[in-house]
N, C-alpha and C. Protein backbone atom coordinates (compact mmCIF):
# COMPACT_ATOMS: atom_id res chain seq x y z
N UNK A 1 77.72 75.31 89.69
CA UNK A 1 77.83 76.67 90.14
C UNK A 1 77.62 76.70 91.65
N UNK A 2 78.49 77.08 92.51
CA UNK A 2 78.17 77.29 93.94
C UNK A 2 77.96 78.69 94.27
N UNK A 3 77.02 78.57 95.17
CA UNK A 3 76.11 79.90 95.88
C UNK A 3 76.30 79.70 97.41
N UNK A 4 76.62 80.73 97.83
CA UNK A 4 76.55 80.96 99.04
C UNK A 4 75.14 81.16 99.98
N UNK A 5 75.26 80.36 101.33
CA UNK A 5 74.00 80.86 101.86
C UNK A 5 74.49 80.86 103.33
N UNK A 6 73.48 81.99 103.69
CA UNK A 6 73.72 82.26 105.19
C UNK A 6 72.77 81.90 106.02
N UNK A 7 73.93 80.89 107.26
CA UNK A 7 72.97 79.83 108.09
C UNK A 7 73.10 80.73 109.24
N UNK A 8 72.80 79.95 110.55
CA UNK A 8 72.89 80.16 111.94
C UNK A 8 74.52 80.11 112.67
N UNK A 9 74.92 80.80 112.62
CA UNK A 9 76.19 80.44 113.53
C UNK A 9 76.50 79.56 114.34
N UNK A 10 77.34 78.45 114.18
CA UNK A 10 77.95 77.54 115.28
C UNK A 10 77.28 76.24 114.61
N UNK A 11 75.87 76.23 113.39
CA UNK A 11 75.09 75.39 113.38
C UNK A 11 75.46 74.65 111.89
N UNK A 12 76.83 75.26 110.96
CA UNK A 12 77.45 75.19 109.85
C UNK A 12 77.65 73.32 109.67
N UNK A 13 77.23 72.90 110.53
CA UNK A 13 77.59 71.55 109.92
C UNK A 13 76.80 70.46 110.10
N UNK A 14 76.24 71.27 110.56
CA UNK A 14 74.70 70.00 110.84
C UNK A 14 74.10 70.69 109.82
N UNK A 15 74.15 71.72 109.48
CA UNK A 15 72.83 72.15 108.52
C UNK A 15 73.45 72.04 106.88
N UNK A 16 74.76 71.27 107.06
CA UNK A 16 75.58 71.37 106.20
C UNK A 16 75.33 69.23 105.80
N UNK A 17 74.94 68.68 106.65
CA UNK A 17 74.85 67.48 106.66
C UNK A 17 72.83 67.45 106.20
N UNK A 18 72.37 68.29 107.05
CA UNK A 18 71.08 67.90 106.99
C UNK A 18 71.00 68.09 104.84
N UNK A 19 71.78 69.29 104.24
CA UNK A 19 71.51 69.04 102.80
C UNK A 19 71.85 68.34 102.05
N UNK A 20 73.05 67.71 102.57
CA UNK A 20 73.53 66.19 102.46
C UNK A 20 72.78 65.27 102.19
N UNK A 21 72.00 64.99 103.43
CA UNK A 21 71.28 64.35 103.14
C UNK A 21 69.57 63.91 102.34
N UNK A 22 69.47 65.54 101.99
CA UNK A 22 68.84 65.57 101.17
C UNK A 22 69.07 65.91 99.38
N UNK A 23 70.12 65.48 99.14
CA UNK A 23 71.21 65.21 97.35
C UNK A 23 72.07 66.55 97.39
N UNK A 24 72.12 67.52 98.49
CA UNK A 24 73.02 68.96 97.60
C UNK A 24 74.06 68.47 97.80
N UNK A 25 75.32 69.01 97.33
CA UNK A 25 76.58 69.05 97.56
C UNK A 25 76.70 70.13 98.28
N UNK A 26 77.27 70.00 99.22
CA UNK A 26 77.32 71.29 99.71
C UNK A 26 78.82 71.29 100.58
N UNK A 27 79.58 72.64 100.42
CA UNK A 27 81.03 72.57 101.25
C UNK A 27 81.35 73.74 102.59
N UNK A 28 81.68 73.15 103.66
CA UNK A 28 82.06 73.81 104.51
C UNK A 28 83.24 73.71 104.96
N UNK A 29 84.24 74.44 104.47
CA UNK A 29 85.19 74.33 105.13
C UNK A 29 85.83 74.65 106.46
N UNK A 30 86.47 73.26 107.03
CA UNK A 30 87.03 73.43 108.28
C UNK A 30 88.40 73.61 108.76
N UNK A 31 89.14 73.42 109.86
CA UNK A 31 90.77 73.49 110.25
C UNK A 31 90.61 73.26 111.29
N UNK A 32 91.83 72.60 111.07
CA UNK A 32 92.30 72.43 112.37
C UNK A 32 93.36 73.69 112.91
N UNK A 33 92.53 74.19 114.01
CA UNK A 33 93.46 75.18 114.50
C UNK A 33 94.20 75.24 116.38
N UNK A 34 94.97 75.93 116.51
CA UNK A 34 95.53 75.94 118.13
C UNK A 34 95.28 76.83 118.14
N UNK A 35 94.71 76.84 120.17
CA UNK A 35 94.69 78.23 120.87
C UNK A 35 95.63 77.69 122.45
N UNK A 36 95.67 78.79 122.72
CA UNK A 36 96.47 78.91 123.93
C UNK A 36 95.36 79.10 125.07
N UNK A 37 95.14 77.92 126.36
CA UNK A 37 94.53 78.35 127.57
C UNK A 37 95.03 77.69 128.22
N UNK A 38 95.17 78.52 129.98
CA UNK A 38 95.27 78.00 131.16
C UNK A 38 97.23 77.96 130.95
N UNK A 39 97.76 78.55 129.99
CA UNK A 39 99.38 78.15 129.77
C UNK A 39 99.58 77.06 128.94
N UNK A 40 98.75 76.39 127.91
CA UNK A 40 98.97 75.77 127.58
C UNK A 40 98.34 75.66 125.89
N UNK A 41 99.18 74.93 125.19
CA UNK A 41 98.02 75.10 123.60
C UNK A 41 97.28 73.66 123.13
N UNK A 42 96.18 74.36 122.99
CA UNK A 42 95.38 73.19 122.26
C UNK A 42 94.76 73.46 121.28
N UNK A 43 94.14 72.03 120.60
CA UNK A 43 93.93 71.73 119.14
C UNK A 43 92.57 71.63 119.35
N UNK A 44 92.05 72.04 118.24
CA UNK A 44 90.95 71.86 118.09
C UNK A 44 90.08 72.25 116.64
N UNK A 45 88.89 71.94 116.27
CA UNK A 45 88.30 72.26 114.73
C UNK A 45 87.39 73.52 114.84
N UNK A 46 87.41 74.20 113.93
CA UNK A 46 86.59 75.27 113.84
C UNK A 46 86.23 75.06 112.21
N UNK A 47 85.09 75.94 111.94
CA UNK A 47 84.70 76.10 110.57
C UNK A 47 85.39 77.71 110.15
N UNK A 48 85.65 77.76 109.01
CA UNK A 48 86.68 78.99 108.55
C UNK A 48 85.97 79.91 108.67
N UNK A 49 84.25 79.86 107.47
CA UNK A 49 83.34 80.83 107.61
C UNK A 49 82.32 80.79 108.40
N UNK A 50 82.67 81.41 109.46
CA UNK A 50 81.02 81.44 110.87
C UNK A 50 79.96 81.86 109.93
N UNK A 51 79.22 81.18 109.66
CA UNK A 51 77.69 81.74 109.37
C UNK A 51 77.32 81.77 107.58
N UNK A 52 78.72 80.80 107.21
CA UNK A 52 77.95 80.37 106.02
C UNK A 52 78.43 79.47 105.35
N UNK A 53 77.79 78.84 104.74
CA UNK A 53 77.93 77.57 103.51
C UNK A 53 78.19 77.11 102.55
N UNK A 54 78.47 76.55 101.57
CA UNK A 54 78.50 76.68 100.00
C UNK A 54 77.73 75.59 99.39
N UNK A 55 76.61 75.84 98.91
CA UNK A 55 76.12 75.13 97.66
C UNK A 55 76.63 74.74 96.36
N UNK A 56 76.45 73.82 95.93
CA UNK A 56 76.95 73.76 94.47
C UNK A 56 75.26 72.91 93.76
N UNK A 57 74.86 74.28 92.96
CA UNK A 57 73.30 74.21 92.59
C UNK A 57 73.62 74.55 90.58
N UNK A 58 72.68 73.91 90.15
CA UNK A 58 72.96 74.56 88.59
C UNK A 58 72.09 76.26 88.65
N UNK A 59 71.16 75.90 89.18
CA UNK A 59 70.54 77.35 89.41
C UNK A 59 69.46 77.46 90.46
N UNK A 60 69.22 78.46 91.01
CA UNK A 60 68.46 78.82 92.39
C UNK A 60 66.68 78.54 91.70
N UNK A 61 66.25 77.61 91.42
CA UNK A 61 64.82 77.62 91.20
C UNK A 61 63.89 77.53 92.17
N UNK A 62 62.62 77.55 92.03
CA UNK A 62 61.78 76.89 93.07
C UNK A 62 62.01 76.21 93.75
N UNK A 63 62.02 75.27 93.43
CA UNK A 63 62.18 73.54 93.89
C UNK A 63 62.87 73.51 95.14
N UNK A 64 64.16 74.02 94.69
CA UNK A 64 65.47 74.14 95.31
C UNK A 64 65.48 75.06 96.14
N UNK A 65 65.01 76.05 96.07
CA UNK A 65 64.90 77.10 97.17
C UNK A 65 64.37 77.09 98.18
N UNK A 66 62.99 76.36 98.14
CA UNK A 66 61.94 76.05 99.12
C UNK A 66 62.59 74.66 99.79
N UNK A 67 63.23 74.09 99.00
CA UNK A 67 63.70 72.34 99.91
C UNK A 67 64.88 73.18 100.68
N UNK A 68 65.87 74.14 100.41
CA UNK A 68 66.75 74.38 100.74
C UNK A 68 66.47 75.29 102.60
N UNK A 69 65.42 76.62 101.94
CA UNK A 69 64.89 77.06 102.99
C UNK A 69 64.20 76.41 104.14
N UNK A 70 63.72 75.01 103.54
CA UNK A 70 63.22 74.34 104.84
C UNK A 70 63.85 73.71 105.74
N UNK A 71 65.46 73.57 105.32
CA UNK A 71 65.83 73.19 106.50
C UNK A 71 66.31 73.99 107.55
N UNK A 72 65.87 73.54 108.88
CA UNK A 72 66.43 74.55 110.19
C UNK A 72 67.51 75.21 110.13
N UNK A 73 67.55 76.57 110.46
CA UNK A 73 69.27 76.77 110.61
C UNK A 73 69.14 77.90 109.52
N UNK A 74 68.81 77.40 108.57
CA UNK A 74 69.27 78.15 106.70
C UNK A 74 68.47 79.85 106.67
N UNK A 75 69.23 80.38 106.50
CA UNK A 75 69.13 81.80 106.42
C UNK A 75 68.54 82.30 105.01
N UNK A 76 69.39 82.69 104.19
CA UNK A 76 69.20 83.05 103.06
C UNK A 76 70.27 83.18 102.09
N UNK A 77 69.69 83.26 101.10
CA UNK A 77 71.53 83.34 99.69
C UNK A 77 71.55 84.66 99.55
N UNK A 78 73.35 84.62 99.60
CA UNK A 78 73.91 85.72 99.88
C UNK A 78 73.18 86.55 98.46
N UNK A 79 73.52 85.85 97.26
CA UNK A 79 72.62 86.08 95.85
C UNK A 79 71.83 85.14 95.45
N UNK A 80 70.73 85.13 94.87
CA UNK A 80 70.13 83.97 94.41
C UNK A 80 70.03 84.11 93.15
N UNK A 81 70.97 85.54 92.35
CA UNK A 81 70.65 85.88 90.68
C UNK A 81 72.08 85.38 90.30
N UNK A 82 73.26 85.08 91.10
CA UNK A 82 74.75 85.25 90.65
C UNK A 82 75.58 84.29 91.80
N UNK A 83 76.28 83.49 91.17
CA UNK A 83 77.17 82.55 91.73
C UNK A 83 78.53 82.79 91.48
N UNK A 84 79.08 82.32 92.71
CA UNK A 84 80.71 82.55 92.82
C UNK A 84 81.41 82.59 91.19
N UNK A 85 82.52 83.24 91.56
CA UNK A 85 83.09 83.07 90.03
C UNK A 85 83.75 81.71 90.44
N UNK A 86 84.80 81.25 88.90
CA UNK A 86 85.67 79.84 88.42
C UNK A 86 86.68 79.87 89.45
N UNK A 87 87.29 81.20 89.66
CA UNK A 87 88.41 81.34 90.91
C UNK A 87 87.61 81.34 92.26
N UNK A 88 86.33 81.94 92.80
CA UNK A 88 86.34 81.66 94.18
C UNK A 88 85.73 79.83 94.29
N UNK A 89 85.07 79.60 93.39
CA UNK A 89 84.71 78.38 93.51
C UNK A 89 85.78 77.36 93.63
N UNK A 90 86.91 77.30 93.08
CA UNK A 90 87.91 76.44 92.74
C UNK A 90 88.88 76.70 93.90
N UNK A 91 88.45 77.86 94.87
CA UNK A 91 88.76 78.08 96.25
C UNK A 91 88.21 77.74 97.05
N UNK A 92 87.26 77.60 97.37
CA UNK A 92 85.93 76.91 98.21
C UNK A 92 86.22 75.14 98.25
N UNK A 93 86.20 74.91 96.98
CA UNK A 93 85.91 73.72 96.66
C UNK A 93 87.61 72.68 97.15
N UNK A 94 88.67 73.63 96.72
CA UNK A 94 90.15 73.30 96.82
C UNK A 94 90.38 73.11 98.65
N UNK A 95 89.51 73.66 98.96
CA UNK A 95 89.56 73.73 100.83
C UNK A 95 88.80 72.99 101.17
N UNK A 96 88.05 72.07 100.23
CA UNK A 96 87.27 71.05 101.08
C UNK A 96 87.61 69.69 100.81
N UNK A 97 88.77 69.46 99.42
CA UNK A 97 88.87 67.98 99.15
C UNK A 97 89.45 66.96 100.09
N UNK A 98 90.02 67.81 101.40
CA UNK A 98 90.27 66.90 102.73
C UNK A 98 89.03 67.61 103.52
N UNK A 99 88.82 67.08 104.60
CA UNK A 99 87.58 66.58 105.07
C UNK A 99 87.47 68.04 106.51
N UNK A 100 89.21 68.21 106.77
CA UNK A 100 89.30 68.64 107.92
C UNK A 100 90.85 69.42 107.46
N UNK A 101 91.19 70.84 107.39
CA UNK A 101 92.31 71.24 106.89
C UNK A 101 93.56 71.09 107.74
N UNK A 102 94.57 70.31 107.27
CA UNK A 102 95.68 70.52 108.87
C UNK A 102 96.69 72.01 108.79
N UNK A 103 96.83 71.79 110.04
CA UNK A 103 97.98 73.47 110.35
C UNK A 103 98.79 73.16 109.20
N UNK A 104 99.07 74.71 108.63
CA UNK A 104 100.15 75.42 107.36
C UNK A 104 101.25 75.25 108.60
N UNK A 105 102.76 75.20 107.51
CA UNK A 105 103.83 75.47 108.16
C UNK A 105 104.32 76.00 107.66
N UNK A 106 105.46 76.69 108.36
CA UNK A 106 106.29 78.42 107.54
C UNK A 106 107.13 78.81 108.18
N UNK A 107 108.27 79.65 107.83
CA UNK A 107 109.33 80.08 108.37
C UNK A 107 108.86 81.70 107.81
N UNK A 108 110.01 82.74 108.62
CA UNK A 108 110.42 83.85 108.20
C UNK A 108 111.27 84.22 107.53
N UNK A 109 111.21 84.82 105.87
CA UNK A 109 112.25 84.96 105.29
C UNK A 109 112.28 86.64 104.53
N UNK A 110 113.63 86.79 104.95
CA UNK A 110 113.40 88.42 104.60
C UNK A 110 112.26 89.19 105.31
N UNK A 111 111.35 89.34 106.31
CA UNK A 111 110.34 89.85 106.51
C UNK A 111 109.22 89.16 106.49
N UNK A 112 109.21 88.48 105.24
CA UNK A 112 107.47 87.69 104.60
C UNK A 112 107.79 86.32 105.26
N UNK A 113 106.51 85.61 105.34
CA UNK A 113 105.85 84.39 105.56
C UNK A 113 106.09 83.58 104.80
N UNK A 114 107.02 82.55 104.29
CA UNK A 114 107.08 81.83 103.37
C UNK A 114 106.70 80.26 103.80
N UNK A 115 105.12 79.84 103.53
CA UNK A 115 105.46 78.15 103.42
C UNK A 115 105.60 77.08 103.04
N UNK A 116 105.85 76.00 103.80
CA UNK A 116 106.68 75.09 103.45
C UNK A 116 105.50 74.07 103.33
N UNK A 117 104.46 73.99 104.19
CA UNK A 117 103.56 73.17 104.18
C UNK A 117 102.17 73.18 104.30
N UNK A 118 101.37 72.62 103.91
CA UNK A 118 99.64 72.91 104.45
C UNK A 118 99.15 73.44 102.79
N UNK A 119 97.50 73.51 102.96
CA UNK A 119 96.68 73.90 102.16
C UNK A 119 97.12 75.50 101.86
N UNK A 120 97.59 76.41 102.47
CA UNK A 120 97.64 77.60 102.38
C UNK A 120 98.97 78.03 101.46
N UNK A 121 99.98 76.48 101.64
CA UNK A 121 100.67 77.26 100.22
C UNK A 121 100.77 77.65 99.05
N UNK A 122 99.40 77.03 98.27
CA UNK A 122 99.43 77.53 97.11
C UNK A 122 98.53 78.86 97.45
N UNK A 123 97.93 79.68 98.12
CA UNK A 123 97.71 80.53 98.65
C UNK A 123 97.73 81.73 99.39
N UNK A 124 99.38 81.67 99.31
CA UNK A 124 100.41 82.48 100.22
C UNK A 124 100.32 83.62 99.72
N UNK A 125 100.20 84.12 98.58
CA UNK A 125 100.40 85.56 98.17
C UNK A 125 99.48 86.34 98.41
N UNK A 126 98.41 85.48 99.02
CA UNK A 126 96.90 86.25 99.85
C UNK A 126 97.21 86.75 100.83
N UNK A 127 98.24 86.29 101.24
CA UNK A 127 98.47 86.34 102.90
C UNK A 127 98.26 87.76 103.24
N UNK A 128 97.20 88.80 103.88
CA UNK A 128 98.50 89.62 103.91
C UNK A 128 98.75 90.52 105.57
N UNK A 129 98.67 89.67 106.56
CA UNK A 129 99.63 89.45 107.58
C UNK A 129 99.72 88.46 108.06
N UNK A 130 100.41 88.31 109.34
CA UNK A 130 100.37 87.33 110.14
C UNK A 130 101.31 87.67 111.31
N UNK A 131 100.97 86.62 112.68
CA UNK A 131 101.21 86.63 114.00
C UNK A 131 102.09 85.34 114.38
N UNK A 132 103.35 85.30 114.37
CA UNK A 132 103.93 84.23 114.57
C UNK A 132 103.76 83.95 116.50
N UNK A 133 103.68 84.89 117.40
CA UNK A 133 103.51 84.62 118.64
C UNK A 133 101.83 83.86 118.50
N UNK A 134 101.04 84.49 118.06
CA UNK A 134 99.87 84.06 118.24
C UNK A 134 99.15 82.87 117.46
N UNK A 135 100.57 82.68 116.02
CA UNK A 135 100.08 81.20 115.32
C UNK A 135 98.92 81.38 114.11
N UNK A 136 98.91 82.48 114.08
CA UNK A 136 97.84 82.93 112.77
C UNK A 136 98.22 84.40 111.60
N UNK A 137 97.54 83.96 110.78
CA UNK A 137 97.57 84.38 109.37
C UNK A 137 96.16 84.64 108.65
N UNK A 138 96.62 86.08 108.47
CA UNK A 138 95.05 86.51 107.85
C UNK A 138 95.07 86.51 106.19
N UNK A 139 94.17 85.77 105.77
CA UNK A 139 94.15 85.47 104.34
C UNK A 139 93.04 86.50 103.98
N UNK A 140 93.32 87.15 102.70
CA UNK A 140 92.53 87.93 101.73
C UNK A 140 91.82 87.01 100.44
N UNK A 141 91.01 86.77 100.92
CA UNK A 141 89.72 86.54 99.42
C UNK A 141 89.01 86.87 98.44
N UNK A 142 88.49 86.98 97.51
CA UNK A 142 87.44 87.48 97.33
C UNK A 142 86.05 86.58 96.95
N UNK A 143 85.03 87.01 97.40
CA UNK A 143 83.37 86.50 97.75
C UNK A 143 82.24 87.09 96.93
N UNK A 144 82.14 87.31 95.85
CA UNK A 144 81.26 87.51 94.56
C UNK A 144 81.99 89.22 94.18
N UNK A 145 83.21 88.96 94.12
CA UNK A 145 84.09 90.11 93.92
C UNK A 145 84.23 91.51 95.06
N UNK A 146 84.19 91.03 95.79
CA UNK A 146 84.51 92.22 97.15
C UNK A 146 85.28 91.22 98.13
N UNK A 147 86.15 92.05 98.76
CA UNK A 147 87.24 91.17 99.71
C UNK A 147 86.76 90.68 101.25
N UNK A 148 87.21 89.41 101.73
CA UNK A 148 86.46 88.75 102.82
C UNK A 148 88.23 88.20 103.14
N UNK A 149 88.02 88.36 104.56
CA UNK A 149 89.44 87.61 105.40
C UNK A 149 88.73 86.80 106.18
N UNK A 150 89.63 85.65 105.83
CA UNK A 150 89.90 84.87 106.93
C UNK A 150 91.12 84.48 107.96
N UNK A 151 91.19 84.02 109.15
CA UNK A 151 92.34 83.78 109.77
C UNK A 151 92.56 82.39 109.83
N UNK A 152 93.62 81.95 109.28
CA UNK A 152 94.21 80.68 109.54
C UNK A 152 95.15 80.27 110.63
N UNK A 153 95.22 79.44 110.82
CA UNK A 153 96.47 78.68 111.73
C UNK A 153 97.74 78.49 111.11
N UNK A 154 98.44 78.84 111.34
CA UNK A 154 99.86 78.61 110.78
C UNK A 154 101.39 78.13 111.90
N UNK A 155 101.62 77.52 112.07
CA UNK A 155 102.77 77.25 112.87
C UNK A 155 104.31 77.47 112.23
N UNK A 156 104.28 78.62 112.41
CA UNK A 156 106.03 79.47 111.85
C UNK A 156 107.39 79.15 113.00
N UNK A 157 107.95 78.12 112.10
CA UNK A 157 108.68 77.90 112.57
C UNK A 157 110.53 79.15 112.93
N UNK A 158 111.31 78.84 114.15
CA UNK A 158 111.83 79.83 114.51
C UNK A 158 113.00 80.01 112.60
């Protein structure tokens, strides 16, 4: 069962390693995304969700709560009575079996975003916009049943 917990911003992967290394499983998903500076675009990694984590715990006990809370950084669970459902988990988890996500690719067809490549195509019908000048795509989720966006990278081709 994975639970969400809310860390420190910017600090998602060290505090994501430090439970590592103490037996959790724990997933943060990353991408590789482009930005544009100085006239020019570059690559670089970001984490998808600023400011939080995913556990995969059988249940929030003592034990676990207090080893969890002690490490630096770690905030608190979003719930500590209720864990992701089978679909957000199998979303969480589906975005982390590569290490580092590479850019989606896509064309324009009829209006909509259709792609051709990347983690986000079996995911496309989330979509629900996107910025072909600016190279991103806002994905619709849902996070213990209420909706959460994220923006992806997408490179739409002409």
């Amino acid at each position: 069962m994975i639970y969400v917990l809310r860390v420190r911003t910017g600090d998602e992967q060290a505090i994501m390693y430090a439970l590592r290394d103490k037996g959790y499983t724990v997933y943060c998903p990353r991408e590789e995304y482009t930005y544009r500076k100085g006239g020019k675009w570059h690559k670089d990694i970001r984490t998808l969700f600023n400011g939080y984590i995913f556990i995969d715990l059988p249940c929030v006990d003592g034990i676990n709560y207090y080893v969890i809370k002690s490490v630096h950084g770690v905030g608190h669970f979003v719930s500590r009575t209720s864990c992701l459902s089978p679909t957000e988990a199998e979303y969480i988890t589906g975005m982390c079996r590569n290490d580092i996500l590479s850019i989606s690719t896509g064309h324009i067809e009829n209006g909509n975003l259709r792609l051709d490549t990347g983690y986000l195509k079996q995911y496309e019908h989330k979509i629900i916009k996107y910025s072909r000048r600016q190279h991103k795509a806002v994905v619709e989720i849902t996070l213990y049943g209420e909706p959460y966006r994220i923006t992806c990278t997408v490179d739409i081709q002409a």
